[in-house]
Each structure stands twice: as structure tokens, then as C-alpha cells.
N, C-alpha and C. Protein backbone atom coordinates (compact mmCIF):
# COMPACT_ATOMS: atom_id res chain seq x y z
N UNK A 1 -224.45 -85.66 -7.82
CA UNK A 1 -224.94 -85.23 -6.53
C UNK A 1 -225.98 -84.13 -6.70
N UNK A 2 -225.40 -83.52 -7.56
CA UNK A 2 -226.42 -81.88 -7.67
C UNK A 2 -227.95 -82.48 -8.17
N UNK A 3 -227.57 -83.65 -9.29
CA UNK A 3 -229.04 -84.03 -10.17
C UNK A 3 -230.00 -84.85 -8.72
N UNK A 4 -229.23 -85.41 -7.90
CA UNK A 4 -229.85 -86.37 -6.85
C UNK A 4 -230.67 -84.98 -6.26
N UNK A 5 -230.33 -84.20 -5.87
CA UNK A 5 -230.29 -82.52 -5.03
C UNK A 5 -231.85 -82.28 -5.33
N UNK A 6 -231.62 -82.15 -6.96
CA UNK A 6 -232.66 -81.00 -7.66
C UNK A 6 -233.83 -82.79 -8.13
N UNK A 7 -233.65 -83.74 -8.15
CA UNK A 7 -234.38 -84.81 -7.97
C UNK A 7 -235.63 -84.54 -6.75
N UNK A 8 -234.87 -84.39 -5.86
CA UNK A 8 -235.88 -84.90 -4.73
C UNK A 8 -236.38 -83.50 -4.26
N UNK A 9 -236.04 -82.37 -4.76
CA UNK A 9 -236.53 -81.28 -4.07
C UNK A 9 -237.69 -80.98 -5.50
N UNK A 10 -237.74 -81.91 -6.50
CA UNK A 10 -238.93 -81.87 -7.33
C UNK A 10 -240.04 -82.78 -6.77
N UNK A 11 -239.54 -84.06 -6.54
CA UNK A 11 -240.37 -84.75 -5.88
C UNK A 11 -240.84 -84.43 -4.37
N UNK A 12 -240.33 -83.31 -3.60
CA UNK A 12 -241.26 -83.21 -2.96
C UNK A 12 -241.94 -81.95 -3.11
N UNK A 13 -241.75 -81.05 -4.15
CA UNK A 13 -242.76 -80.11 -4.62
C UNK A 13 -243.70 -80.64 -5.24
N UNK A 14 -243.84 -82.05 -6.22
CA UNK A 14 -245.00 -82.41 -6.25
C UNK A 14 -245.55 -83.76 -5.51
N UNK A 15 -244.94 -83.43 -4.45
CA UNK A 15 -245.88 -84.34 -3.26
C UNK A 15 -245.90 -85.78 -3.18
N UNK A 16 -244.44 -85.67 -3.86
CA UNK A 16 -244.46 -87.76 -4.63
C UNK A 16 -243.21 -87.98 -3.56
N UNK A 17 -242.31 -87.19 -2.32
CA UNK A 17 -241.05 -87.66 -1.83
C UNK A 17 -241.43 -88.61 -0.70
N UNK A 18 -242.55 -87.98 -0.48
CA UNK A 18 -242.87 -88.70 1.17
C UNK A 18 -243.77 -89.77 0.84
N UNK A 19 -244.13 -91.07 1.54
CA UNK A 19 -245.30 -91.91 1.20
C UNK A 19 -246.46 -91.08 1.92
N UNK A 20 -246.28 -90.49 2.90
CA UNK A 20 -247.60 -89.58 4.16
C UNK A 20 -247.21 -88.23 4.14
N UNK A 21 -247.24 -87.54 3.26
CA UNK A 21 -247.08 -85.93 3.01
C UNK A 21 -247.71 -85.56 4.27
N UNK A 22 -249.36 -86.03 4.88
CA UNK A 22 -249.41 -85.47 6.25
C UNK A 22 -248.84 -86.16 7.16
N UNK A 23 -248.06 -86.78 7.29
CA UNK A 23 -247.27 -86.91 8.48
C UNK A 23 -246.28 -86.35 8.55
N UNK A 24 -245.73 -86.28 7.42
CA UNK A 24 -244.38 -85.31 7.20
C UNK A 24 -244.42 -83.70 8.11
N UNK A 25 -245.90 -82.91 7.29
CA UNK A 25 -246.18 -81.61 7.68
C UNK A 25 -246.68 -81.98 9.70
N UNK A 26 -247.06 -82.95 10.36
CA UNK A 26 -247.46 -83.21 11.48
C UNK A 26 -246.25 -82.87 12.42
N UNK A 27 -245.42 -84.05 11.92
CA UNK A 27 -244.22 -84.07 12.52
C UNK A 27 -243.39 -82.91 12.54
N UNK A 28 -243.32 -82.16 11.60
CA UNK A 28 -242.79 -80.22 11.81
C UNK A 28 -243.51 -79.70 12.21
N UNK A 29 -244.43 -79.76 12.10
CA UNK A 29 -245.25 -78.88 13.14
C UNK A 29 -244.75 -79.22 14.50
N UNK A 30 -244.82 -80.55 15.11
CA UNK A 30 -244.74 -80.69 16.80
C UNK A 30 -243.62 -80.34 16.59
N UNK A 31 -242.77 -80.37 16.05
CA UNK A 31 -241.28 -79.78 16.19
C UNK A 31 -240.95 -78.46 16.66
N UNK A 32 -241.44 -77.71 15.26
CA UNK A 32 -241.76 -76.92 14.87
C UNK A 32 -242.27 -75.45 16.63
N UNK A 33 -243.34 -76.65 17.48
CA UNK A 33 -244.01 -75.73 18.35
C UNK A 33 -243.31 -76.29 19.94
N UNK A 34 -242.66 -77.42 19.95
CA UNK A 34 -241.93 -77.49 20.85
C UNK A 34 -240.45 -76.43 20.90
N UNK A 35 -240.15 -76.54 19.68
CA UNK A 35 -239.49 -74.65 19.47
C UNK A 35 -239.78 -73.75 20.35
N UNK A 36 -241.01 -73.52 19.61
CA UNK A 36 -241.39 -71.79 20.61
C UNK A 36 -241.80 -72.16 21.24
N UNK A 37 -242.33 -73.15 22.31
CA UNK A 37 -242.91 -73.56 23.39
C UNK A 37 -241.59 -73.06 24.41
N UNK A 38 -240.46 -73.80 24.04
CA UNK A 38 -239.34 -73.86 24.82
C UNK A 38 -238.54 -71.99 24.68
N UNK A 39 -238.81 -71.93 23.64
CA UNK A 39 -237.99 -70.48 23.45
C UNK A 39 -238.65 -69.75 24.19
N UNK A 40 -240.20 -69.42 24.40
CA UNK A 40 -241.00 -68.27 25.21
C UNK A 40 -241.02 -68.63 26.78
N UNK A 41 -240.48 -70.09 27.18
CA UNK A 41 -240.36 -70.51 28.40
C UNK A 41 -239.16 -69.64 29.00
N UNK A 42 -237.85 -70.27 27.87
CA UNK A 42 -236.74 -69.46 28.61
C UNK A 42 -236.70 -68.33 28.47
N UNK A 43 -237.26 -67.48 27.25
CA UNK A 43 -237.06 -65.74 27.36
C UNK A 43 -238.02 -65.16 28.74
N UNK A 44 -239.10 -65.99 29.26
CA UNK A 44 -239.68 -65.91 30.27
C UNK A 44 -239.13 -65.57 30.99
N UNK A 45 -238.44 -66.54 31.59
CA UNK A 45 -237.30 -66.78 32.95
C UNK A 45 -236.72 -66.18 32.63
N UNK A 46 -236.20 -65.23 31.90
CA UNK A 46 -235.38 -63.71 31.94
C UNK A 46 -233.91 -64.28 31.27
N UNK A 47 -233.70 -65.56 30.90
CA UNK A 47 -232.16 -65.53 30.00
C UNK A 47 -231.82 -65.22 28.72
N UNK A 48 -230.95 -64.71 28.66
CA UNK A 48 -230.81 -63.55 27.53
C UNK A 48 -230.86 -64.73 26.14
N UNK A 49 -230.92 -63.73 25.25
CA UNK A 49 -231.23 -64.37 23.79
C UNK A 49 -230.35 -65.33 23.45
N UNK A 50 -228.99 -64.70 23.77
CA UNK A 50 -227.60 -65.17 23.11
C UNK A 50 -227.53 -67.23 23.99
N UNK A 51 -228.21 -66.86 24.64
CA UNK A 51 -228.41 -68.23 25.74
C UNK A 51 -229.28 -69.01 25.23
N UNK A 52 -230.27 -68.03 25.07
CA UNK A 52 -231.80 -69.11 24.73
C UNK A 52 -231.85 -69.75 23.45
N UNK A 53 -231.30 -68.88 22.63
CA UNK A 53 -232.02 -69.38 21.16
C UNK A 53 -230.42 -70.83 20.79
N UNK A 54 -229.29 -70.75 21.23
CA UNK A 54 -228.29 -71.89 21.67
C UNK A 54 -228.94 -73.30 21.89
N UNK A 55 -229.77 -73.28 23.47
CA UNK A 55 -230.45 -73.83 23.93
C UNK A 55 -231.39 -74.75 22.73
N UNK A 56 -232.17 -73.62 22.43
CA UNK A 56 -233.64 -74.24 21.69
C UNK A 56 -233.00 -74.86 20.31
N UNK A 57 -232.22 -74.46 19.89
CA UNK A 57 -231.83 -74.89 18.22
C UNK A 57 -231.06 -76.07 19.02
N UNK A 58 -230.46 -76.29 19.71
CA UNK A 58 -229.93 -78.14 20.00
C UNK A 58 -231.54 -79.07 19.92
N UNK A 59 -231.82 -78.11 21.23
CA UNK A 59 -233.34 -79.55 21.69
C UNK A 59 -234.09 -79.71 20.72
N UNK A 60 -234.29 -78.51 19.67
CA UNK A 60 -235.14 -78.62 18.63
C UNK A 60 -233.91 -79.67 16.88
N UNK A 61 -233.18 -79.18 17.06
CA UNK A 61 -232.68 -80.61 15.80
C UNK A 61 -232.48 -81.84 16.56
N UNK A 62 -232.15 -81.84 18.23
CA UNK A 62 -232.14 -83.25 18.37
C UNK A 62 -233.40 -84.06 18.55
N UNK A 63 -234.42 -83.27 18.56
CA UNK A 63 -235.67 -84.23 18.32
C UNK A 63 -236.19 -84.43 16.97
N UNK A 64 -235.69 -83.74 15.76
CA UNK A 64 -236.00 -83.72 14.73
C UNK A 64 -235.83 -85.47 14.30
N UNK A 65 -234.59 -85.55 14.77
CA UNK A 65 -234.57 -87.35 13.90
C UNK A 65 -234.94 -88.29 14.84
N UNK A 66 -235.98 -88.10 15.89
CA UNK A 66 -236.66 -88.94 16.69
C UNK A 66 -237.79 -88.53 16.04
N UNK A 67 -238.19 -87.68 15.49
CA UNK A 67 -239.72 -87.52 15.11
C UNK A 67 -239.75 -88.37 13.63
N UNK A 68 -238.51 -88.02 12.93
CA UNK A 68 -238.60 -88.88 11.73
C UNK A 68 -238.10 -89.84 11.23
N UNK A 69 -237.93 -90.75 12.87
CA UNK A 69 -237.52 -91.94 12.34
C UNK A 69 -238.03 -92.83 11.70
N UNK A 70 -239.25 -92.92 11.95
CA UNK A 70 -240.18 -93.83 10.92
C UNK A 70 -240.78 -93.41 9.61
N UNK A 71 -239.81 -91.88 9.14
CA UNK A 71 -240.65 -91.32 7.76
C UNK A 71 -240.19 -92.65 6.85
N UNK A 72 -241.40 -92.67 5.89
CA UNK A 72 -241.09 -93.52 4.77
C UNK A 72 -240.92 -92.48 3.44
N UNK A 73 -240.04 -92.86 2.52
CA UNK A 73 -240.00 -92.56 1.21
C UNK A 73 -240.88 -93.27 0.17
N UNK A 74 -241.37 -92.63 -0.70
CA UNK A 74 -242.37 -92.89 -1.75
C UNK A 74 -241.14 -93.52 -2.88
């Protein structure tokens, strides 16, 4: 398990894990800014941290595996 681990965290330091390395970095990014899009909305509207950042870390991993459902592996 550990060799599978330290496998793929080589292959994607040299840029061989993903078949579209820029789609990979695309797709975290929109993630990534629908984050703070949503976090500076609700600290806006005045709800406290302990609320907001709850909030944003669900909506933000549950779109994570809609954004990468179509990643391909190299």
C-alpha cells in the first residue's frame, strides 16, 4: 500500500499521473474559487466562522468528485 502511496505521488510530481495535467490544475482551481466565493458570501451575511467554514468544506468536497469525474489517468 505504502509503495502504491509513494508510486503515484512520484508520478504526479513528474507530471506523468494525470493524462491533462491542465485540466487537473483547472478543475482545482474552479473548486478551489467556488470555496472562497461561497466563504466571503456567508462571512458577508454576518454568520459566524464556526458556521461558515462547516458549510463551505461540505459544498466544496461535494463538488470535488463532480468536477473529477471524467479525470483520466496516464
Amino acid at each position: 500500500m505504502w509503495d502504491a502511496f509513494l508510486n503515484a505521488v512520484s508520478l504526479f510530481f513528474k507530471g506523468k499521473l494525470f493524462r491533462d495535467f491542465n485540466e487537473v490544475v483547472k478543475k482545482t482551481l474552479i473548486g478551489n474559487v467556488v470555496a472562497a466565493i461561497l466563504l466571503i458570501v456567508l462571512a458577508k451575511l454576518g454568520l459566524p466562522l464556526y458556521v461558515v467554514i462547516p458549510i463551505v468544506s461540505i459544498v466544496a468536497g461535494a463538488l470535488q468528485p463532480w468536477l473529477f469525474k471524467d479525470l483520466k489517468y496516464a
